[in-house]
C-alpha atoms as a PDB file:
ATOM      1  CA  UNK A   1     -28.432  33.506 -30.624  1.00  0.00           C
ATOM      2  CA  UNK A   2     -25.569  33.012 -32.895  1.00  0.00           C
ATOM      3  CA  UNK A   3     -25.893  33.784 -36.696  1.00  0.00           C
ATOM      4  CA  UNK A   4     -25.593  30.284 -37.799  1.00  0.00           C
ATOM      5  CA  UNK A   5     -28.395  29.256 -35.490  1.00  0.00           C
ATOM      6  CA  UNK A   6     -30.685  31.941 -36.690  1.00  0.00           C
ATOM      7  CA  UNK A   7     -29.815  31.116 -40.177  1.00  0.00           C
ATOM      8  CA  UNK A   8     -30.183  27.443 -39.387  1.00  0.00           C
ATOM      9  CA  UNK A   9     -33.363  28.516 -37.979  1.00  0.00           C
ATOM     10  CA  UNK A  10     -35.053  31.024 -40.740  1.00  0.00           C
ATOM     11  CA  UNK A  11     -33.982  28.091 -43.292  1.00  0.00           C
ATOM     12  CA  UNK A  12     -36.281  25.864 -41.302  1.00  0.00           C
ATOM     13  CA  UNK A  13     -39.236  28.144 -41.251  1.00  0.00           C
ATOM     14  CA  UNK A  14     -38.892  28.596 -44.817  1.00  0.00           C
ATOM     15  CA  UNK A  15     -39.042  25.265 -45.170  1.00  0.00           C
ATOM     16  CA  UNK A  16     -41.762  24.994 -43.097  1.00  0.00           C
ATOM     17  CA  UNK A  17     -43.580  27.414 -45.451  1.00  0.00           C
ATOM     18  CA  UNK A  18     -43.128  26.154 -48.559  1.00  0.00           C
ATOM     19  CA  UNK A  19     -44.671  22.789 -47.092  1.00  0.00           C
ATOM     20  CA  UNK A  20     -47.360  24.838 -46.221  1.00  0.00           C
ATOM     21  CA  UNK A  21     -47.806  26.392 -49.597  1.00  0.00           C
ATOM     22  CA  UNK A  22     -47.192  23.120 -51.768  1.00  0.00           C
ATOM     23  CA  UNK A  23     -50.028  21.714 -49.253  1.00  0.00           C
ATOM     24  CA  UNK A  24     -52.238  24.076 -49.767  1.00  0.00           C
ATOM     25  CA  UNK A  25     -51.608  23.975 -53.486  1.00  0.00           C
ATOM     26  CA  UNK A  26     -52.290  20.371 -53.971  1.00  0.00           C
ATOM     27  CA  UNK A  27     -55.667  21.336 -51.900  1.00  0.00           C
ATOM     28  CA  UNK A  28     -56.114  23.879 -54.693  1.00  0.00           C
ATOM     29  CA  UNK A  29     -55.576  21.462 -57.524  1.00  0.00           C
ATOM     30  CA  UNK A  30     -57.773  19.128 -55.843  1.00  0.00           C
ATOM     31  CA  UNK A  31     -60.388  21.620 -56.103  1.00  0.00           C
ATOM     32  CA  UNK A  32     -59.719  22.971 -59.567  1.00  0.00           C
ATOM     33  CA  UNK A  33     -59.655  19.266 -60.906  1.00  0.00           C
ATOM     34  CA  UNK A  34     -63.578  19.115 -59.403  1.00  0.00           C
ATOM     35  CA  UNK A  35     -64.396  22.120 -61.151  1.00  0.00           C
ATOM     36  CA  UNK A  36     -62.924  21.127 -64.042  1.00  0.00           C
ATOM     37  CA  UNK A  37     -65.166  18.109 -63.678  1.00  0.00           C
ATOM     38  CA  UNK A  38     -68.145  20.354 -63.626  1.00  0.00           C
ATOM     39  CA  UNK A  39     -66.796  22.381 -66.657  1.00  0.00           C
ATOM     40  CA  UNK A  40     -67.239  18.820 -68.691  1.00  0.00           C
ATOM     41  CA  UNK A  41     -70.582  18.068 -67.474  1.00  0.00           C
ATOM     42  CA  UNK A  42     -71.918  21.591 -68.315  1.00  0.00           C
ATOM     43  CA  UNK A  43     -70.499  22.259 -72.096  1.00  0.00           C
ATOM     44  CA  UNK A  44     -72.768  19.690 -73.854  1.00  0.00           C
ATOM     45  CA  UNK A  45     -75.924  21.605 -71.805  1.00  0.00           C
ATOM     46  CA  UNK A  46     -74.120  24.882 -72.786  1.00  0.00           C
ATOM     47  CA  UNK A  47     -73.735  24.432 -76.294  1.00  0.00           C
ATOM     48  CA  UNK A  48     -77.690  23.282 -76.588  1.00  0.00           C
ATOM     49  CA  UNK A  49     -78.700  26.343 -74.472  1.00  0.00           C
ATOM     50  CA  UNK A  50     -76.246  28.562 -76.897  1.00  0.00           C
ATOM     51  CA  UNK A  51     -77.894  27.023 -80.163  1.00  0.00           C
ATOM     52  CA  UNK A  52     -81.638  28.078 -78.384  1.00  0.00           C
ATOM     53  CA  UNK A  53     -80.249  31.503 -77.357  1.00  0.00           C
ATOM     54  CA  UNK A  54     -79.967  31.902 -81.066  1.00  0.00           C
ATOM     55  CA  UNK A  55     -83.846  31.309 -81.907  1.00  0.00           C
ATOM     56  CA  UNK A  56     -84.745  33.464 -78.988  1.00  0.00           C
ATOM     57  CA  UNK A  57     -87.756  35.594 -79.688  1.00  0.00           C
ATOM     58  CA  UNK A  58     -86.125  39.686 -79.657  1.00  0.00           C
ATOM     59  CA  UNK A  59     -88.600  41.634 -78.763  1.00  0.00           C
ATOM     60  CA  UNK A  60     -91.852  40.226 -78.183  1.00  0.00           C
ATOM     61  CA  UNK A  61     -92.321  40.266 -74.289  1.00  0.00           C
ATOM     62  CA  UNK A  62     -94.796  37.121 -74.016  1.00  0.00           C
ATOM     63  CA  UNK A  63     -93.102  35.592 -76.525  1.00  0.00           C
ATOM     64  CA  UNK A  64     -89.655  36.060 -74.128  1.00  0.00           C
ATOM     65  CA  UNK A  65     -91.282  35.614 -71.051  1.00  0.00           C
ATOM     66  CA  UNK A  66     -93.115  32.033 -72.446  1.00  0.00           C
ATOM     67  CA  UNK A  67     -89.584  31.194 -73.951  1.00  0.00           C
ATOM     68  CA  UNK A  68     -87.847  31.706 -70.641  1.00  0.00           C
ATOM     69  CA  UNK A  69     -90.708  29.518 -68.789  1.00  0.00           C
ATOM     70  CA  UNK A  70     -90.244  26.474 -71.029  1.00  0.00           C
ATOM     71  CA  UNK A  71     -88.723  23.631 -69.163  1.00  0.00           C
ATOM     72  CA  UNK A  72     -85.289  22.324 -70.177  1.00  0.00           C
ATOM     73  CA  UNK A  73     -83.256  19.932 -68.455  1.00  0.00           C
ATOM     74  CA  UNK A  74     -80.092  20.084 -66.500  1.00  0.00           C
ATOM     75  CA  UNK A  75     -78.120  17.732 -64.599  1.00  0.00           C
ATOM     76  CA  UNK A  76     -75.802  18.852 -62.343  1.00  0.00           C
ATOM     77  CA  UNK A  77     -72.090  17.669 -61.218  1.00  0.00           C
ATOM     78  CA  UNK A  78     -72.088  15.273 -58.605  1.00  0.00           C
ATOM     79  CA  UNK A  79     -69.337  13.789 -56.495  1.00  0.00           C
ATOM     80  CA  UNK A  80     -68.355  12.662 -52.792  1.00  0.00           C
ATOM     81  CA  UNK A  81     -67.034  15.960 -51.689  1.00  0.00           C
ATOM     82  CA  UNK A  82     -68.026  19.564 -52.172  1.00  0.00           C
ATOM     83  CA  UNK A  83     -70.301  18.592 -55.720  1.00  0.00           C
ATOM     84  CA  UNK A  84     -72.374  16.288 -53.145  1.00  0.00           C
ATOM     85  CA  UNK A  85     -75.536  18.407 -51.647  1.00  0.00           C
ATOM     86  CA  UNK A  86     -78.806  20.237 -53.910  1.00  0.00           C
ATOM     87  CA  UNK A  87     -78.393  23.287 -55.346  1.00  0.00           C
ATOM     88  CA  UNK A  88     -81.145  25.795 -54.992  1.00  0.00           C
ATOM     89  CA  UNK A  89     -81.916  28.883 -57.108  1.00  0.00           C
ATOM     90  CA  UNK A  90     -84.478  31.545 -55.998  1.00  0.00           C
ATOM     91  CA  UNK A  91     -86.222  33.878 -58.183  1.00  0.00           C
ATOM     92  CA  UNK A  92     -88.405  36.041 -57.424  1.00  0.00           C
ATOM     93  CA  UNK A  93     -89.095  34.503 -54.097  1.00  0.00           C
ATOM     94  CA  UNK A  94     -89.858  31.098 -55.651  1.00  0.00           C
ATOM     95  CA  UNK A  95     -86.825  28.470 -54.816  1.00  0.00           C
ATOM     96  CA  UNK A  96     -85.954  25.802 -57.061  1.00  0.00           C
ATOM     97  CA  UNK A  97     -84.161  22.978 -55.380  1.00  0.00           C
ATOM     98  CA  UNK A  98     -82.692  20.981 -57.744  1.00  0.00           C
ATOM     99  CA  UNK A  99     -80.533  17.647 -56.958  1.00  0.00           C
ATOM    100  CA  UNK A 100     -77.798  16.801 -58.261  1.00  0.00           C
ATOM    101  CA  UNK A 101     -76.450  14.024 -60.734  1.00  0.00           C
ATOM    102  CA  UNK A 102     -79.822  13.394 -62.016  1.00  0.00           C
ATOM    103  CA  UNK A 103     -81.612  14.990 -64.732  1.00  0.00           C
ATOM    104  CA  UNK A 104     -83.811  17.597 -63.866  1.00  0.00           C
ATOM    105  CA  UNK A 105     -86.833  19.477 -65.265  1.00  0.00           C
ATOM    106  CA  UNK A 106     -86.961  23.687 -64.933  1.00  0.00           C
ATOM    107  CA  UNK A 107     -87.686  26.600 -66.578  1.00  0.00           C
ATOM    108  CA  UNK A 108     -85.481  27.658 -68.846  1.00  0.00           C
ATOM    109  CA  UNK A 109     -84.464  30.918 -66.834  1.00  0.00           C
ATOM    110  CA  UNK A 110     -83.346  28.659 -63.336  1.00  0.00           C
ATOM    111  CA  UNK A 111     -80.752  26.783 -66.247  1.00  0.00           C
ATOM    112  CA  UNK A 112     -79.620  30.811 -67.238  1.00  0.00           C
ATOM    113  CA  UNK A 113     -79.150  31.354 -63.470  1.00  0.00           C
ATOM    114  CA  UNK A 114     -77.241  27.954 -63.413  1.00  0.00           C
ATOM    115  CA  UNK A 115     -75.209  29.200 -66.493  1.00  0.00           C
ATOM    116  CA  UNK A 116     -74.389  32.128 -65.069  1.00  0.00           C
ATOM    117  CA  UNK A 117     -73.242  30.804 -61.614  1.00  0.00           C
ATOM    118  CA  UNK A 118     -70.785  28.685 -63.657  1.00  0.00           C
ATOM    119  CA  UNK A 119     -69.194  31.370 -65.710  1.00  0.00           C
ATOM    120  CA  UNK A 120     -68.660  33.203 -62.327  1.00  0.00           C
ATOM    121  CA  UNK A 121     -67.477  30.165 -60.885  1.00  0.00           C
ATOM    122  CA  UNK A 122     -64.947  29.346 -63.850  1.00  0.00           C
ATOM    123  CA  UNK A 123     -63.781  33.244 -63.941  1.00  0.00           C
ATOM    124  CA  UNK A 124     -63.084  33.128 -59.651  1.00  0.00           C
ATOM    125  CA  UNK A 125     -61.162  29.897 -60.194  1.00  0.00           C
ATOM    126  CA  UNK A 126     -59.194  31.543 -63.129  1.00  0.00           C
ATOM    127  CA  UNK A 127     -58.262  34.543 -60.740  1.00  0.00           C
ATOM    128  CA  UNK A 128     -57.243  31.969 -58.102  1.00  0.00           C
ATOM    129  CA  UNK A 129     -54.938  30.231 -60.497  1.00  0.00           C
ATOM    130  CA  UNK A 130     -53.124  33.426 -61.283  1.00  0.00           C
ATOM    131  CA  UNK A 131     -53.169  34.608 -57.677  1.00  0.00           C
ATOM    132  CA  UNK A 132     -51.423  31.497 -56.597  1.00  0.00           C
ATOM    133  CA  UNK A 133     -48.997  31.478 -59.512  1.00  0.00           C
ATOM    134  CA  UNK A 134     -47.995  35.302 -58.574  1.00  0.00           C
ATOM    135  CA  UNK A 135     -48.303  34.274 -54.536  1.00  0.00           C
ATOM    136  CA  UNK A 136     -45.760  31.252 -55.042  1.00  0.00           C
ATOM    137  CA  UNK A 137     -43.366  33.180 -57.350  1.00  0.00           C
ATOM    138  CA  UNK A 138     -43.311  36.679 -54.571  1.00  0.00           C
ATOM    139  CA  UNK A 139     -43.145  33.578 -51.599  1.00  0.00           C
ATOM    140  CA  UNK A 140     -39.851  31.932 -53.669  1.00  0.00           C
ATOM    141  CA  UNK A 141     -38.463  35.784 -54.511  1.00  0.00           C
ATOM    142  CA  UNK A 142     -38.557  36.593 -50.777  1.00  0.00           C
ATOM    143  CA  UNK A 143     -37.304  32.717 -49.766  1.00  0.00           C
ATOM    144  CA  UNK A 144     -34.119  33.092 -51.970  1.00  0.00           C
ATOM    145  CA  UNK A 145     -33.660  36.860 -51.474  1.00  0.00           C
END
């Protein structure tokens, strides 16, 4: 093969794979905007649990363990795609299933497993942010290099 063909022909699977990373990008930012979504629906719920947090009996066991049994509600993000199906916590070996877009009744310590699912959620879309930031800039190094 003759160097201008195989130059002719790397240029084309680079091309090829930037399309594939801007694709899978927009995917990405598809996803992110959902989540971000989510984020919304959750900080009014957050900033009531935060402002209860703060009246929280210290050390008192029955007084924790009746404070962490009172119901609250929640109402989880709902959409058409991956925000569509129930959610279910177990603890324990009891399962909550809880639906979503509706307001919902449990115990205050299925919303702190809720919470908590969310701030691990938010922190793994974070990391995926900056992983595709650093991907796309090493993928445009090695295109142009």
């Amino acid at each position: 093969m003759a160097p201008k063909e195989k130059k002719e022909e790397v240029k084309s699977e680079n091309e090829a794979l930037l399309a594939l990373i801007e694709q899978q990008r927009e995917e990405l930012r598809k996803e992110r905007e959902a989540f971000m979504a989510e984020l919304e629906a959750f900080k009014a719920e957050k900033v009531a649990v935060k402002e209860v947090k703060a009246s929280k009996p210290a050390d008192d066991t029955k007084a924790a363990n009746d404070y962490m049994r009172q119901r609250v509600t929640v109402r989880l993000f709902k959409d058409s795609g991956k925000y569509k199906g129930d959610v279910t916590v177990g603890v324990n070996g009891v399962f909550y299933k809880i639906k979503r877009g509706v307001n919902v009744s449990v115990p205050r310590f299925v919303a702190e497993i809720l919470n908590q699912s969310y701030e691990q959620d938010l922190l793994a879309a974070n990391m995926v942010d900056q992983l595709e930031e650093e991907y796309e800039a090493d993928a445009k190094d090695v295109l142009e290099g």
